[in-house]
N, C-alpha and C. Protein backbone atom coordinates (compact mmCIF):
# COMPACT_ATOMS: atom_id res chain seq x y z
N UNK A 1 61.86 59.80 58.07
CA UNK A 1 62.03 58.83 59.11
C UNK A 1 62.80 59.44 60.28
N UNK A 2 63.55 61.03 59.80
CA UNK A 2 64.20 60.88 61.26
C UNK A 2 63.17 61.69 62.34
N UNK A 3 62.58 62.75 61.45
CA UNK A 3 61.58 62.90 62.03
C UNK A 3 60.84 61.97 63.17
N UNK A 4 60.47 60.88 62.62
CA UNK A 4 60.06 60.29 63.50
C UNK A 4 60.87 59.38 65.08
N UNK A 5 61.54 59.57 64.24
CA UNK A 5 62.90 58.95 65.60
C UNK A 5 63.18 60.16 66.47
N UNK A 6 63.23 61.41 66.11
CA UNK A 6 63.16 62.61 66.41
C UNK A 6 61.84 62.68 67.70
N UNK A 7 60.98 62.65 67.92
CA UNK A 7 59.56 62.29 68.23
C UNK A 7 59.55 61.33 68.77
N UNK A 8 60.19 60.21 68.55
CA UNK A 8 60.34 59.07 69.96
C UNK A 8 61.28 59.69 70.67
N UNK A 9 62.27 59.92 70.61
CA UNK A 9 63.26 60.47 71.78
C UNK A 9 62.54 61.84 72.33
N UNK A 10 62.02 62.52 72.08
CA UNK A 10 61.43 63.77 72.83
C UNK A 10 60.00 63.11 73.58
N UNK A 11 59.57 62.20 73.27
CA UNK A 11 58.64 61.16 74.21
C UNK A 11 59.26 60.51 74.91
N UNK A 12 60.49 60.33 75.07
CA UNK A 12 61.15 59.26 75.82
C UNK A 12 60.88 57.75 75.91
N UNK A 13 60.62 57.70 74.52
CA UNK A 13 60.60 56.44 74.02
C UNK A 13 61.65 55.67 73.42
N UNK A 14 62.50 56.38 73.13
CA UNK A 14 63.96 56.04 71.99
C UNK A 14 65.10 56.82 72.56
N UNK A 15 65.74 56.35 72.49
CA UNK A 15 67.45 57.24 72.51
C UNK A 15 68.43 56.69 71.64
N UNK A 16 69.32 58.08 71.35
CA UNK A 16 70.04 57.94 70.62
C UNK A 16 71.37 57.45 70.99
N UNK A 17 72.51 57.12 70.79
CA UNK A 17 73.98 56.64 71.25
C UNK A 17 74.92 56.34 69.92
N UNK A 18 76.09 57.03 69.87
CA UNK A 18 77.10 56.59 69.31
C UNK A 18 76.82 55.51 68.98
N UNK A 19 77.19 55.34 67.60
CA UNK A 19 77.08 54.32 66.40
C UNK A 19 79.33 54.28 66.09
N UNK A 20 79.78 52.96 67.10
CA UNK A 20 80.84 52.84 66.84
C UNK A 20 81.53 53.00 65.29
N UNK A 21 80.70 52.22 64.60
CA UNK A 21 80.49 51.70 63.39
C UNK A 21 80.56 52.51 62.48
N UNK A 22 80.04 54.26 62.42
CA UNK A 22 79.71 55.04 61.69
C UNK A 22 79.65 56.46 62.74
N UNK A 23 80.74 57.14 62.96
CA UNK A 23 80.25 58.28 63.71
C UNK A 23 79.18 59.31 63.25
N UNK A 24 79.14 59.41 62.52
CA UNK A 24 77.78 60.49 62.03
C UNK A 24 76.65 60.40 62.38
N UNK A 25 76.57 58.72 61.98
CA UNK A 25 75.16 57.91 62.06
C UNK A 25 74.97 57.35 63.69
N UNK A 26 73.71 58.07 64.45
CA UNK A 26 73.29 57.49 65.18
C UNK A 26 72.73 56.10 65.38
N UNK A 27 72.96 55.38 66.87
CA UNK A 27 72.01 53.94 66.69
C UNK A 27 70.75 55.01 67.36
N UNK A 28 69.69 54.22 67.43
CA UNK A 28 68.26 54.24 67.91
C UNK A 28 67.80 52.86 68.87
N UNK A 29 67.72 53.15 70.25
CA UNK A 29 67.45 52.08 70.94
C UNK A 29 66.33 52.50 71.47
N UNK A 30 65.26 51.70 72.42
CA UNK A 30 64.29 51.22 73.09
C UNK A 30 64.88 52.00 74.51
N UNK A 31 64.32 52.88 74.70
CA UNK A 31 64.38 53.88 76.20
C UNK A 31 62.91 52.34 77.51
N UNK A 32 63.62 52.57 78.50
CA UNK A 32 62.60 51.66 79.23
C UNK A 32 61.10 52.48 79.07
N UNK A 33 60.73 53.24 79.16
CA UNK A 33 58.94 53.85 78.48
C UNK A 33 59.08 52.99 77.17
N UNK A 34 59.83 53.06 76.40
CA UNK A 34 59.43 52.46 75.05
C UNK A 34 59.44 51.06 75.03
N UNK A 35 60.53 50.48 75.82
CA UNK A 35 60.22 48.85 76.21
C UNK A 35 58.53 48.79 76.72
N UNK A 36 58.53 49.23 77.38
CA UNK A 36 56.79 49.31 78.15
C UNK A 36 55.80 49.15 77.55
N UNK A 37 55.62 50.17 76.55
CA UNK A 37 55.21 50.64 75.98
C UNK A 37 54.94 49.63 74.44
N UNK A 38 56.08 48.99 74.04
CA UNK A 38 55.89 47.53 72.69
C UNK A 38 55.16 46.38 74.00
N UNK A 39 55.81 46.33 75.27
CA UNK A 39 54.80 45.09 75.62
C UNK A 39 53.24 45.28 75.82
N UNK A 40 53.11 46.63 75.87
CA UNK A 40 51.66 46.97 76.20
C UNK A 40 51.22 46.70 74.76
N UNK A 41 51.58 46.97 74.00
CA UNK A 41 51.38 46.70 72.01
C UNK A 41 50.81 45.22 72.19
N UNK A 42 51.96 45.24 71.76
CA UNK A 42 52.15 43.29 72.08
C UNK A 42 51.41 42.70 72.94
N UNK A 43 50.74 42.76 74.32
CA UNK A 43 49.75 42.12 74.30
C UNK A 43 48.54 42.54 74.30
N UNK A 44 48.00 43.36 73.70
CA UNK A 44 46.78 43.96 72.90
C UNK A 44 47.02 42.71 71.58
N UNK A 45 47.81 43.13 71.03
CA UNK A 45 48.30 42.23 69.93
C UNK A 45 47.80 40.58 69.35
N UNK A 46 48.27 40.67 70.77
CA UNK A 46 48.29 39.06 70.90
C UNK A 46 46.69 38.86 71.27
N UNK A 47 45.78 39.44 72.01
CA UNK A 47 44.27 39.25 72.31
C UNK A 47 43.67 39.63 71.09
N UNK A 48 43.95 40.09 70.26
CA UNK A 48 43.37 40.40 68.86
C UNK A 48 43.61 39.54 68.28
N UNK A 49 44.82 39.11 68.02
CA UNK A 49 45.05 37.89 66.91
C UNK A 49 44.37 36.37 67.56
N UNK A 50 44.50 36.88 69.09
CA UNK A 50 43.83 35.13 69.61
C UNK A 50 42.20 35.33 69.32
N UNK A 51 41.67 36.54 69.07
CA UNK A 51 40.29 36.49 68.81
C UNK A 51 39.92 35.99 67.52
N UNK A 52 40.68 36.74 66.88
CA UNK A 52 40.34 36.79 65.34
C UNK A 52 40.80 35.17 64.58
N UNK A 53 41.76 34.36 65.13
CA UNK A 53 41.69 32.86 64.87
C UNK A 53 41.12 31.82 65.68
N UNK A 54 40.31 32.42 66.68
CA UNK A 54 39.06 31.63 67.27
C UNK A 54 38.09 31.29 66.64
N UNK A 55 37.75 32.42 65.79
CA UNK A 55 36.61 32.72 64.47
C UNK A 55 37.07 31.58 63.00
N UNK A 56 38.17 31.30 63.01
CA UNK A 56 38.74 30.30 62.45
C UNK A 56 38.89 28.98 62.21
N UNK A 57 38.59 28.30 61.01
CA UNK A 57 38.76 26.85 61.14
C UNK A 57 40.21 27.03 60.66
N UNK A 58 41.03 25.53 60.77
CA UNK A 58 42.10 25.03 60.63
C UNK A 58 42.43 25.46 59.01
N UNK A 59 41.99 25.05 57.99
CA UNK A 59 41.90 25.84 56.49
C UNK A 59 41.88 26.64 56.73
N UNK A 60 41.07 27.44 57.42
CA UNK A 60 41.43 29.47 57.04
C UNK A 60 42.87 30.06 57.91
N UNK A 61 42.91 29.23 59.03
CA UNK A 61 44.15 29.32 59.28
C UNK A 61 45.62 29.09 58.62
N UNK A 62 45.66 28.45 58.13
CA UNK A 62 46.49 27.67 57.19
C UNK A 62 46.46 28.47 56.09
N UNK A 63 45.24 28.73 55.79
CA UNK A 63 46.00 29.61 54.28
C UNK A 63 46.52 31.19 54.62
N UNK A 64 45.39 31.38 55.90
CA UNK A 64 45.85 32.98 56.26
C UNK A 64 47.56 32.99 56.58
N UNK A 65 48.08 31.98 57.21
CA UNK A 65 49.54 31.54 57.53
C UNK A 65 50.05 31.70 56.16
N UNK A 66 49.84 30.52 55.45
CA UNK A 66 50.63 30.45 53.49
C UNK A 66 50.45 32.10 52.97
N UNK A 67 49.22 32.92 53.30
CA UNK A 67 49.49 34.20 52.30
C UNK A 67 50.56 35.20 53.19
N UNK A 68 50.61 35.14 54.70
CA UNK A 68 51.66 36.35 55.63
C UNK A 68 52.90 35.53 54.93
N UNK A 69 53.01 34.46 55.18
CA UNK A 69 54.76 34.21 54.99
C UNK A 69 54.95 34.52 53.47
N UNK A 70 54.14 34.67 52.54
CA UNK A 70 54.51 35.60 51.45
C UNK A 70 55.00 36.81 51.05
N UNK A 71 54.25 37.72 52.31
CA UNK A 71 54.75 39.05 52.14
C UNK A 71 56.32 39.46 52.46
N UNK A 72 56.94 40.05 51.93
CA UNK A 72 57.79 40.43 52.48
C UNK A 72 58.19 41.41 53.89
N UNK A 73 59.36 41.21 54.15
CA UNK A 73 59.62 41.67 55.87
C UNK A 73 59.34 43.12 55.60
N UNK A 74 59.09 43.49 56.85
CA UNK A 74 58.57 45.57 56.90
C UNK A 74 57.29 45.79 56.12
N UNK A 75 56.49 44.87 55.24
CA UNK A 75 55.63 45.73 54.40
C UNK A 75 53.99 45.26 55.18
């Protein structure tokens, strides 16, 4: 994983900053390219998901809703 945090900050997507909390341990924040860059996500995002429950009745919605709030967070 740091690898990859490694790789956002050399994209200038992420930066690193003192972690009051833990000197060793870096925080990882959102560089403005990387803010940009989740809203450009995000609304791709959002035109996909508004497509794909257009195709939808109210039941398939509803259960597709009941099985996500099952999963657990991150997976």
């Amino acid at each position: 994983m740091l690898r990859v945090a490694d790789l956002l900050v050399e994209d200038g997507l992420t930066l690193y900053e003192d972690n009051r909390a833990h000197a060793r341990a870096k925080l990882l924040r959102l560089a403005p390219a990387g803010r940009k860059a989740l809203r450009v996500i995000q609304m791709g995002q959002k035109v996909w998901a508004n497509a794909l429950a257009a195709q939808m009745d109210e039941n398939q919605l509803r259960a597709a809703s009941a099985v996500l709030a099952q999963q657990p967070p991150g997976e």
